[in-house]
C-alpha atoms as a PDB file:
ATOM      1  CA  UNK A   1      30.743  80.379 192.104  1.00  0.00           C
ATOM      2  CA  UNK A   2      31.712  77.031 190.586  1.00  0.00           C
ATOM      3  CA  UNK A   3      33.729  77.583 186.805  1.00  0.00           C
ATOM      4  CA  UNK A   4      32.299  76.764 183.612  1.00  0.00           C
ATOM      5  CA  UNK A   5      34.679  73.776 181.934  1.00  0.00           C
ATOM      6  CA  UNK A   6      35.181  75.378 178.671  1.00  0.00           C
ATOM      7  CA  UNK A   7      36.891  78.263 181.322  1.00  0.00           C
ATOM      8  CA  UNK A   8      39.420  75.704 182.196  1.00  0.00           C
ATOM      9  CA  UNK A   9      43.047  75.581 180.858  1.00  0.00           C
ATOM     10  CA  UNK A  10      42.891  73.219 177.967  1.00  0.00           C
ATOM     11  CA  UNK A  11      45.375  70.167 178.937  1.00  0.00           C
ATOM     12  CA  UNK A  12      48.867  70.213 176.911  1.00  0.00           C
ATOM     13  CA  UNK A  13      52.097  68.914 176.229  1.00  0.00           C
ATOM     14  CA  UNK A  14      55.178  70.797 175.846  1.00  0.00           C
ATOM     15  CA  UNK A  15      57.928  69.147 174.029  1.00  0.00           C
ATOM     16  CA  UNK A  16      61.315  71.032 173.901  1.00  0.00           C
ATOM     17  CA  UNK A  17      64.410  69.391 171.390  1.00  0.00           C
ATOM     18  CA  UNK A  18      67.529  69.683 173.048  1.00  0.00           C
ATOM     19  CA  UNK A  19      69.494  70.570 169.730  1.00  0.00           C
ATOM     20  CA  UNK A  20      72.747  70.199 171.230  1.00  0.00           C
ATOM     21  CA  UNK A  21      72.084  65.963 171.497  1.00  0.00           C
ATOM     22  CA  UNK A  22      70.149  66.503 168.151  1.00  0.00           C
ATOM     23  CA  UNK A  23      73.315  67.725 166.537  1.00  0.00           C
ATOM     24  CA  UNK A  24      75.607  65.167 167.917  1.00  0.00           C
ATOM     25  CA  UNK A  25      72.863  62.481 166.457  1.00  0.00           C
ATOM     26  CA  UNK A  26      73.398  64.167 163.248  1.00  0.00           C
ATOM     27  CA  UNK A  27      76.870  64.203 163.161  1.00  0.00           C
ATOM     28  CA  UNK A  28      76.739  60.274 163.938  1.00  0.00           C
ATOM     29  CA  UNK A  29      73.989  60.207 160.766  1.00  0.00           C
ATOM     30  CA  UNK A  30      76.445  61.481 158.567  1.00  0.00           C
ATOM     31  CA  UNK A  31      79.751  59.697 159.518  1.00  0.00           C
ATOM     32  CA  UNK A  32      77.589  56.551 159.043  1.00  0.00           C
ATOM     33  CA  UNK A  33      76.310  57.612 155.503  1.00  0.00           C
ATOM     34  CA  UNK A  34      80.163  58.628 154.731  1.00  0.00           C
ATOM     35  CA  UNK A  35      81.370  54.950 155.867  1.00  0.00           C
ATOM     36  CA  UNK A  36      78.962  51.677 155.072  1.00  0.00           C
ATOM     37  CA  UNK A  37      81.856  49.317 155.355  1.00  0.00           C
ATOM     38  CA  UNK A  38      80.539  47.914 158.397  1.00  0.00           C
ATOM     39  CA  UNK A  39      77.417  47.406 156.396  1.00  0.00           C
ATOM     40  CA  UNK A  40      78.862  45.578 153.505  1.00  0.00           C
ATOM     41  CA  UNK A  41      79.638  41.835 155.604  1.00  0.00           C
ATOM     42  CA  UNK A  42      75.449  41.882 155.796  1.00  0.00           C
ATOM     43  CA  UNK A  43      74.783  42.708 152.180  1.00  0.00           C
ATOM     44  CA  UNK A  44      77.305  39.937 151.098  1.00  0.00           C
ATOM     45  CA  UNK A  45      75.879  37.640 153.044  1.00  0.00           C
ATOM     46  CA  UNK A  46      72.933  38.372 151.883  1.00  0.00           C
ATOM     47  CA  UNK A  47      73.453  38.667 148.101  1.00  0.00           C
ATOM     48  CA  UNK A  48      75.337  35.043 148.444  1.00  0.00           C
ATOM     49  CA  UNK A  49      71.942  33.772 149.458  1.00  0.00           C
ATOM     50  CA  UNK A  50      69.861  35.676 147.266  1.00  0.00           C
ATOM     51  CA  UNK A  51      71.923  34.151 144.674  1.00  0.00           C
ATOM     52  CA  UNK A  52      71.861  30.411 145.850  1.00  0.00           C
ATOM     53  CA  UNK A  53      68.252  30.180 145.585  1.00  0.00           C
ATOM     54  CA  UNK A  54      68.299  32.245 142.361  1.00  0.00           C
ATOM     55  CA  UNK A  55      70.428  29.235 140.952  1.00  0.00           C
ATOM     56  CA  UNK A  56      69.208  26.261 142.781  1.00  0.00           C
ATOM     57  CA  UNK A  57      66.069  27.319 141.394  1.00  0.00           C
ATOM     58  CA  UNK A  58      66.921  27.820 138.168  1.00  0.00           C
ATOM     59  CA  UNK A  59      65.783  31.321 138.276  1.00  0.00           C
ATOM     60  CA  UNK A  60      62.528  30.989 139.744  1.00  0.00           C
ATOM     61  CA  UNK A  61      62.849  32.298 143.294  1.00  0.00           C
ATOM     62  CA  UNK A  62      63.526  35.501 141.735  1.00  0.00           C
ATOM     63  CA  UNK A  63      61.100  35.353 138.928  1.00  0.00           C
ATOM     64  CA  UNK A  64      63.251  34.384 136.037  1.00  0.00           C
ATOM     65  CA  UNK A  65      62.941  31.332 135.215  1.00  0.00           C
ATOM     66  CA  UNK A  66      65.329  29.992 132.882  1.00  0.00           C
ATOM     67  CA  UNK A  67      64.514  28.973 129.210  1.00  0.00           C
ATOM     68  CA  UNK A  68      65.138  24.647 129.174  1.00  0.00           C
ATOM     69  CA  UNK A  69      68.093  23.215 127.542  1.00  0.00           C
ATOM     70  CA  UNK A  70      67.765  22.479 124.003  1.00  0.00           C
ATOM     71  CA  UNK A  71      66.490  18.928 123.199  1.00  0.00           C
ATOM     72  CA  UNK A  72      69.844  17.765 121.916  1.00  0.00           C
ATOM     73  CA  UNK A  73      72.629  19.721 124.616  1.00  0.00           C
ATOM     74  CA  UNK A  74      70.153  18.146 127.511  1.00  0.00           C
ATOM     75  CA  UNK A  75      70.955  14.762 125.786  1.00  0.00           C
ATOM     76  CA  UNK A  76      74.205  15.515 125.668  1.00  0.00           C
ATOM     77  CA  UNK A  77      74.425  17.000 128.857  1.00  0.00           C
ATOM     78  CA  UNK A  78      72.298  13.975 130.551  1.00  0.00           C
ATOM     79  CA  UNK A  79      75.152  11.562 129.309  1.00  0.00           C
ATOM     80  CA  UNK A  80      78.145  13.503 130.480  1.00  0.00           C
ATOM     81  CA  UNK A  81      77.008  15.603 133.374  1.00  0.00           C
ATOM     82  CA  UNK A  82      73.467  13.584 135.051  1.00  0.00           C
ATOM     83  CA  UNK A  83      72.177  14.964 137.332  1.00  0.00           C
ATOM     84  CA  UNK A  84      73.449  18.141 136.711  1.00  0.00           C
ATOM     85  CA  UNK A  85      71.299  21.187 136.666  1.00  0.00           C
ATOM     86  CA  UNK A  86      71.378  24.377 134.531  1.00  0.00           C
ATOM     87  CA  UNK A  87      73.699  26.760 134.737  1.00  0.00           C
ATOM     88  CA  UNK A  88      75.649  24.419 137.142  1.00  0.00           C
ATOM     89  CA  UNK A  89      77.728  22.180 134.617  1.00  0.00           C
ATOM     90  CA  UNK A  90      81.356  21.990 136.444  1.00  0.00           C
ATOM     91  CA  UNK A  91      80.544  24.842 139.160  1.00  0.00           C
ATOM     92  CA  UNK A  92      82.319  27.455 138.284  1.00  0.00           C
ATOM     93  CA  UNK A  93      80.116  30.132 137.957  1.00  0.00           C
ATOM     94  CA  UNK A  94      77.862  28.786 141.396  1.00  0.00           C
ATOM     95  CA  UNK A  95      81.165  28.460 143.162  1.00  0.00           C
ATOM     96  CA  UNK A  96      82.424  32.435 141.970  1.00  0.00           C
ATOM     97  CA  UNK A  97      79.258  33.428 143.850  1.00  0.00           C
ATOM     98  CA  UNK A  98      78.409  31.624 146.830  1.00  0.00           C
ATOM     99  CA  UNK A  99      81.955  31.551 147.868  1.00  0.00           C
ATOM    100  CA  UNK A 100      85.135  33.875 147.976  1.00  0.00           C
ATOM    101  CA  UNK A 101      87.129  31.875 145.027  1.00  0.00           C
ATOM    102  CA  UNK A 102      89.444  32.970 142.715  1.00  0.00           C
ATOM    103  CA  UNK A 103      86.704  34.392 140.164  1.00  0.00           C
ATOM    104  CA  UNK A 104      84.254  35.780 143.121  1.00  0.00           C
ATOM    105  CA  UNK A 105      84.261  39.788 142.908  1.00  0.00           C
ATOM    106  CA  UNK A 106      84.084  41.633 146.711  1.00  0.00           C
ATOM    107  CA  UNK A 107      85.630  45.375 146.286  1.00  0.00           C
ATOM    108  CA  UNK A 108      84.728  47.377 149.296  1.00  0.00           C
ATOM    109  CA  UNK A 109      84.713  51.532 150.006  1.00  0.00           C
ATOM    110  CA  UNK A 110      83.268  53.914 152.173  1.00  0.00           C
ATOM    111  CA  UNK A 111      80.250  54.296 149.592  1.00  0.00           C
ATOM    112  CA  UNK A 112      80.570  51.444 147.173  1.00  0.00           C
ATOM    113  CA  UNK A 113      80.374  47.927 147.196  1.00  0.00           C
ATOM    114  CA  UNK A 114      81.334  45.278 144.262  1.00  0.00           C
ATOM    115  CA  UNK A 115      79.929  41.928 144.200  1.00  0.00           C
ATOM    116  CA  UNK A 116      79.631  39.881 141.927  1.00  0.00           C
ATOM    117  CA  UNK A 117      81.654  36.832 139.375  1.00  0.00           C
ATOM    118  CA  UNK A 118      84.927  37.578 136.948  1.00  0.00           C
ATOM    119  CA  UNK A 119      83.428  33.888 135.307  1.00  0.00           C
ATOM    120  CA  UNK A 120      84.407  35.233 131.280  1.00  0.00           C
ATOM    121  CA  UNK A 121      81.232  33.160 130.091  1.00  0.00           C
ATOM    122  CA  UNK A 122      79.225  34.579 132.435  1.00  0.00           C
ATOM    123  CA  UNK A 123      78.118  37.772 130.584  1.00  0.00           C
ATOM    124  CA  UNK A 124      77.279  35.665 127.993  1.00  0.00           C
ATOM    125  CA  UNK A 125      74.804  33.594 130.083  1.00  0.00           C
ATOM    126  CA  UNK A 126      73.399  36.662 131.905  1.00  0.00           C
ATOM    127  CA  UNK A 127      72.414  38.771 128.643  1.00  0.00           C
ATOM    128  CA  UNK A 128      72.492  35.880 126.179  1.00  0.00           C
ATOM    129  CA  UNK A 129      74.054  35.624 123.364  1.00  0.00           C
ATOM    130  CA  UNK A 130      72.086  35.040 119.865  1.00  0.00           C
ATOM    131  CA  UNK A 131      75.179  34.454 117.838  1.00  0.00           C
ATOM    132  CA  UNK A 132      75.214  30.910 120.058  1.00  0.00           C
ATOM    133  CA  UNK A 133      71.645  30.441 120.419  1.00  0.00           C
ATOM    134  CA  UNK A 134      72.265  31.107 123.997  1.00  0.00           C
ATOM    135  CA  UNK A 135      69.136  32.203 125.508  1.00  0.00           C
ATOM    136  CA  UNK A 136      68.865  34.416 128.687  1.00  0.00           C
ATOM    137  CA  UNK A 137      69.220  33.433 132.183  1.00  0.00           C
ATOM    138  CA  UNK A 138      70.300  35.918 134.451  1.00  0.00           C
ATOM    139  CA  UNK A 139      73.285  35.290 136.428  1.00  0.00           C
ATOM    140  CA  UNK A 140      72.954  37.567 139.044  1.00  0.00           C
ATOM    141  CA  UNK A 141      68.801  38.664 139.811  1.00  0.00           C
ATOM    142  CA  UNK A 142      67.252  41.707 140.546  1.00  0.00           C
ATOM    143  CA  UNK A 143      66.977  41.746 144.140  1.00  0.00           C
ATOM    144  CA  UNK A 144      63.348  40.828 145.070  1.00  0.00           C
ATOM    145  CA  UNK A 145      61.196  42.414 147.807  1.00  0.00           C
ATOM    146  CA  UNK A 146      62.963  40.044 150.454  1.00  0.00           C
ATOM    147  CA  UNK A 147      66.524  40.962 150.074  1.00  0.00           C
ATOM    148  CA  UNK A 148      65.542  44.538 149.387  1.00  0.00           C
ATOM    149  CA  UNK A 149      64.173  45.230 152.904  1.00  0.00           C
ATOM    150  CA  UNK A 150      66.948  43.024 154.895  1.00  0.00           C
ATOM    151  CA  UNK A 151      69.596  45.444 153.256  1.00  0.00           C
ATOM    152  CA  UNK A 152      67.629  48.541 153.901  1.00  0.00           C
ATOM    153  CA  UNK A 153      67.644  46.761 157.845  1.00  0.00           C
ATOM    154  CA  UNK A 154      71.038  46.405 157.752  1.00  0.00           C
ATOM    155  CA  UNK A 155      71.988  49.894 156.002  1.00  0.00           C
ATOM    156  CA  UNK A 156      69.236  51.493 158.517  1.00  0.00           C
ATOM    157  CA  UNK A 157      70.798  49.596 161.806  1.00  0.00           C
ATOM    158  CA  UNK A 158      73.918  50.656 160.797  1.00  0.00           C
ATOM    159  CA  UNK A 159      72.922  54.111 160.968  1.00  0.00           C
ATOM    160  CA  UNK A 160      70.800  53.958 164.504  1.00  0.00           C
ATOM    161  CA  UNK A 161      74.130  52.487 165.640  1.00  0.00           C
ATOM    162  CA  UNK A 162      76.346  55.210 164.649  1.00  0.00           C
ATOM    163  CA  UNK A 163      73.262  58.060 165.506  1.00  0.00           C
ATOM    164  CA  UNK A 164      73.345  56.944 168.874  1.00  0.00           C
ATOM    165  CA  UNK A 165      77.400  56.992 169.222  1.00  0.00           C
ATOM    166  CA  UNK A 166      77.485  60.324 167.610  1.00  0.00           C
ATOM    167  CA  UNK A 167      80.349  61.541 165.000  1.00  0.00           C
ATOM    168  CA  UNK A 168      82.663  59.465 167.138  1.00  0.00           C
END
């Protein structure tokens, strides 16, 4: 007597987690979460060129663009700087950020990086300053969509790395 098909076995797949390889992934997880130094090179990188195209553009890559000169310091500035644009009269500040000078910040942990200008006029430009008539212009941007998801890449990478090594 032939069986019926709903009689038949029903067709499965058994998946079994070996914990022991589990934990040592873990373990790996964590020591890479405890130490992001190796992580830090990318974000630098990366926040350097965030920050050229912030300034190059005069804010607009990342969506701020900057308030124009005033009518008479663009004069001014057209006579003893041309060609000059904002933000980028003698290079100091654009120089503190796109390269390791004197005034660029880099500090470096385990679970903490610092990057960023110690340019004194700096604050100044990035929250303005009323008493001056300095308007806004952000020194250093938010980070936009772009740079976000290359330094969750790098900070994830980093991790698969050290997963797959273990707590070694």
């Amino acid at each position: 007597q032939a069986e019926h098909p709903a009689h038949r076995a029903t067709p499965m797949m058994r998946v079994q987690v070996d914990q022991s390889g589990l934990a040592v992934r873990l373990s790996g997880l964590d020591a890479g979460l405890r130490d992001l130094r190796p992580v830090w090179n990318d974000v630098s990188m990366i926040l350097t060129e965030m920050v050229k195209r912030h300034l190059q553009s005069q804010g607009s890559y990342s969506g701020e663009t900057w308030v124009p000169l005033s009518p008479r310091y663009a004069a001014w500035k057209r006579a003893h700087y041309p060609g000059k644009p904002l933000m980028r009269l003698r290079d100091r500040l654009y120089k503190s950020l796109t390269t390791k000078s004197a005034d660029h910040v880099d500090r470096r942990g385990p679970s903490f990086f610092e990057w960023g200008t110690k340019v004194p006029y700096a604050r100044a430009h990035h929250w303005g300053n009323p008493a001056s008539n300095l308007p806004v212009r952000k020194v250093i941007p938010r980070l936009t969509r772009n740079e976000g998801e290359q330094i969750s890449d790098a900070v994830l990478a980093h991790l698969l790395r050290r997963a797959r090594r273990g707590g070694r």
